[in-house]
C-alpha atoms as a PDB file:
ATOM      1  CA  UNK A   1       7.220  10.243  17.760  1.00  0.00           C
ATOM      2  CA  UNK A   2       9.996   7.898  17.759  1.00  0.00           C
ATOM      3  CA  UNK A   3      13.930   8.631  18.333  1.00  0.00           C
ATOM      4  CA  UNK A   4      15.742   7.832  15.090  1.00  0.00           C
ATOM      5  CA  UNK A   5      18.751   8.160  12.724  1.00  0.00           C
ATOM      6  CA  UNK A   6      19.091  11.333  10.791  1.00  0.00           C
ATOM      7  CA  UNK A   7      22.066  11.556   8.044  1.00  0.00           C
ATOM      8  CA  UNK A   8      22.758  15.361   7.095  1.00  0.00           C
ATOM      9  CA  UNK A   9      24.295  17.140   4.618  1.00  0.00           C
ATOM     10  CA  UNK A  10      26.484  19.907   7.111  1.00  0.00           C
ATOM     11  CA  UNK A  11      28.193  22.716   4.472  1.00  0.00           C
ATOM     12  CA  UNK A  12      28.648  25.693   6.317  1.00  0.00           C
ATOM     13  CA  UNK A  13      26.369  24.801   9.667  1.00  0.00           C
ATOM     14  CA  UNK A  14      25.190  21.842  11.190  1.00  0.00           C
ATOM     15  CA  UNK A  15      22.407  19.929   9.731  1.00  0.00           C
ATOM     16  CA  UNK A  16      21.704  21.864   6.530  1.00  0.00           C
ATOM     17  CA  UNK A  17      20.088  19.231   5.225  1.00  0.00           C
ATOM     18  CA  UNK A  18      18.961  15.725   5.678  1.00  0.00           C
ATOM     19  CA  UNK A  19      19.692  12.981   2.694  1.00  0.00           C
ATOM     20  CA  UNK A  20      18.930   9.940   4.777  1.00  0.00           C
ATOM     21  CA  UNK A  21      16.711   8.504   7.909  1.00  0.00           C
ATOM     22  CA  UNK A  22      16.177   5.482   9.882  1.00  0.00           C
ATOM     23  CA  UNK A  23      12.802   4.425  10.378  1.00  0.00           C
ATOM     24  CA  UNK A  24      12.278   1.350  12.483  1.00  0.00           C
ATOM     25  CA  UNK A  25      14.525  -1.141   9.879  1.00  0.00           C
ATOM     26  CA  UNK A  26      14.408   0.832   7.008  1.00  0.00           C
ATOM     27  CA  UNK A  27      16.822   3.202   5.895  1.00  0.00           C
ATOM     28  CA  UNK A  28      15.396   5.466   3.718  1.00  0.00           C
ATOM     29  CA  UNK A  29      16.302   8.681   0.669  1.00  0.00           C
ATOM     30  CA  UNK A  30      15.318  11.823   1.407  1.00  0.00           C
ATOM     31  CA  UNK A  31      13.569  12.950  -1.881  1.00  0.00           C
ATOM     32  CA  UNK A  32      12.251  16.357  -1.301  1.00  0.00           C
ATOM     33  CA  UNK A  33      12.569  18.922   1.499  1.00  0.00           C
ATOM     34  CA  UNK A  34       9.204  20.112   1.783  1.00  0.00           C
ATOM     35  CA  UNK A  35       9.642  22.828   4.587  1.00  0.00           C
ATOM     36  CA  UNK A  36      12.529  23.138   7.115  1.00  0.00           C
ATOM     37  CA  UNK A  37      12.175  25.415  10.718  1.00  0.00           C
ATOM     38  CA  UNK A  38      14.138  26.622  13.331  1.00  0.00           C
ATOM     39  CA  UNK A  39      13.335  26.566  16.963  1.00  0.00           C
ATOM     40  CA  UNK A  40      14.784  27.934  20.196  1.00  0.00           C
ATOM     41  CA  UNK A  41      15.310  23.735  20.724  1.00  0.00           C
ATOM     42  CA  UNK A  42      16.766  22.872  17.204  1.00  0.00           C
ATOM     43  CA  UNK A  43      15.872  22.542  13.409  1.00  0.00           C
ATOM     44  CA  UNK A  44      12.941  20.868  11.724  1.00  0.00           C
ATOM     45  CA  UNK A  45      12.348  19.219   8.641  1.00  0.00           C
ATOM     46  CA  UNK A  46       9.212  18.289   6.513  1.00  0.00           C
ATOM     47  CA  UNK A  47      10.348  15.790   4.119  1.00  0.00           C
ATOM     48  CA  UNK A  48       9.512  13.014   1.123  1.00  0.00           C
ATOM     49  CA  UNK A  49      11.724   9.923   0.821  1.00  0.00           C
ATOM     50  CA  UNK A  50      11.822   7.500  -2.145  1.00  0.00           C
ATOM     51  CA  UNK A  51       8.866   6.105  -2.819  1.00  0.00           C
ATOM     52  CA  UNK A  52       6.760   9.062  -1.690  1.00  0.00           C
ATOM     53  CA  UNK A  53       6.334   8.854   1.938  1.00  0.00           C
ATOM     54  CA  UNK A  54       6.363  11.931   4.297  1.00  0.00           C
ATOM     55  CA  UNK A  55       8.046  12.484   7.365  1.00  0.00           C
ATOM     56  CA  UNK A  56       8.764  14.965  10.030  1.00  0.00           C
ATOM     57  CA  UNK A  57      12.212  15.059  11.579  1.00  0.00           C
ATOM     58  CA  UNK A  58      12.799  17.295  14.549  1.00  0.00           C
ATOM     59  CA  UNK A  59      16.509  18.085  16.124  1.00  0.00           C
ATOM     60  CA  UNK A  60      16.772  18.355  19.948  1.00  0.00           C
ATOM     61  CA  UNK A  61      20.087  20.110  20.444  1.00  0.00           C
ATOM     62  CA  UNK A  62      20.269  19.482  23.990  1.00  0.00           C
ATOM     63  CA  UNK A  63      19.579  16.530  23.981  1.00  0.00           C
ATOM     64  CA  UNK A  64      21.596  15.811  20.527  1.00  0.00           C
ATOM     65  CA  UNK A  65      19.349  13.052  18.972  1.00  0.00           C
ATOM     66  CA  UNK A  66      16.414  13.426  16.455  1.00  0.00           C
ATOM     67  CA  UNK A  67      12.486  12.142  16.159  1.00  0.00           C
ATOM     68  CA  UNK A  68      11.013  10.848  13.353  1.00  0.00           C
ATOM     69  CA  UNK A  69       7.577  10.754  12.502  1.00  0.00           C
ATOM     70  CA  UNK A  70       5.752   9.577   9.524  1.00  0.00           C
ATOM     71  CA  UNK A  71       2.706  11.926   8.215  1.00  0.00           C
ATOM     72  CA  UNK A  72       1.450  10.971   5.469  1.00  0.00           C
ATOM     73  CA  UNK A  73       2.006  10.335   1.893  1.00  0.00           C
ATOM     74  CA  UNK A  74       3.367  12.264  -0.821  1.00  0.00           C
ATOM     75  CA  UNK A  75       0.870  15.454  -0.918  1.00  0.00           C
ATOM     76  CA  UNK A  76       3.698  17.201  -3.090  1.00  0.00           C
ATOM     77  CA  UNK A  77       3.237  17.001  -6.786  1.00  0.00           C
END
C-alpha cells in the first residue's frame, strides 16, 4: 500500500466522502463509492475512478495521512 493524496467531501464530519486521489502522478475522479467502513483507526473506502479502475483508500487518524491501493478493475456494473 502506498501513502497518497485523498480529496474529501467533509459536510457534517470529516471525510464523508472522497471525490479525488493521487496515485503515483495521476490525479484521479472518484466515480463510485463502492463500500465505505469504519475502524477503531479511521474510515475506509472501496472506490471506482474515471475510467473504471478500483481502489482502496484507508484513513489513519493518528497518524493523519491516507493509503491507496489499487484492486482491480471495475467489477461494478
Amino acid at each position: 500500500m502506498a501513502t497518497g493524496t485523498v480529496r474529501c467531501y467533509s459536510g457534517s464530519r470529516f471525510g464523508e466522502r472522497p471525490t479525488r486521489i493521487r496515485f503515483g502522478d495521476q490525479e484521479l475522479a472518484v466515480a463510485h463509492v463502492v463500500r465505505q467502513w469504519r475502524t477503531p483507526a479511521g474510515l475506509g473506502f472501496d472506490v471506482i475512478v474515471t475510467g473504471g479502475r478500483r481502489f482502496r483508500l484507508v484513513h489513519d487518524q493518528a497518524g493523519d495521512c491516507w493509503s491507496v491501493e489499487e484492486i482491480g478493475a471495475n467489477a461494478h456494473r
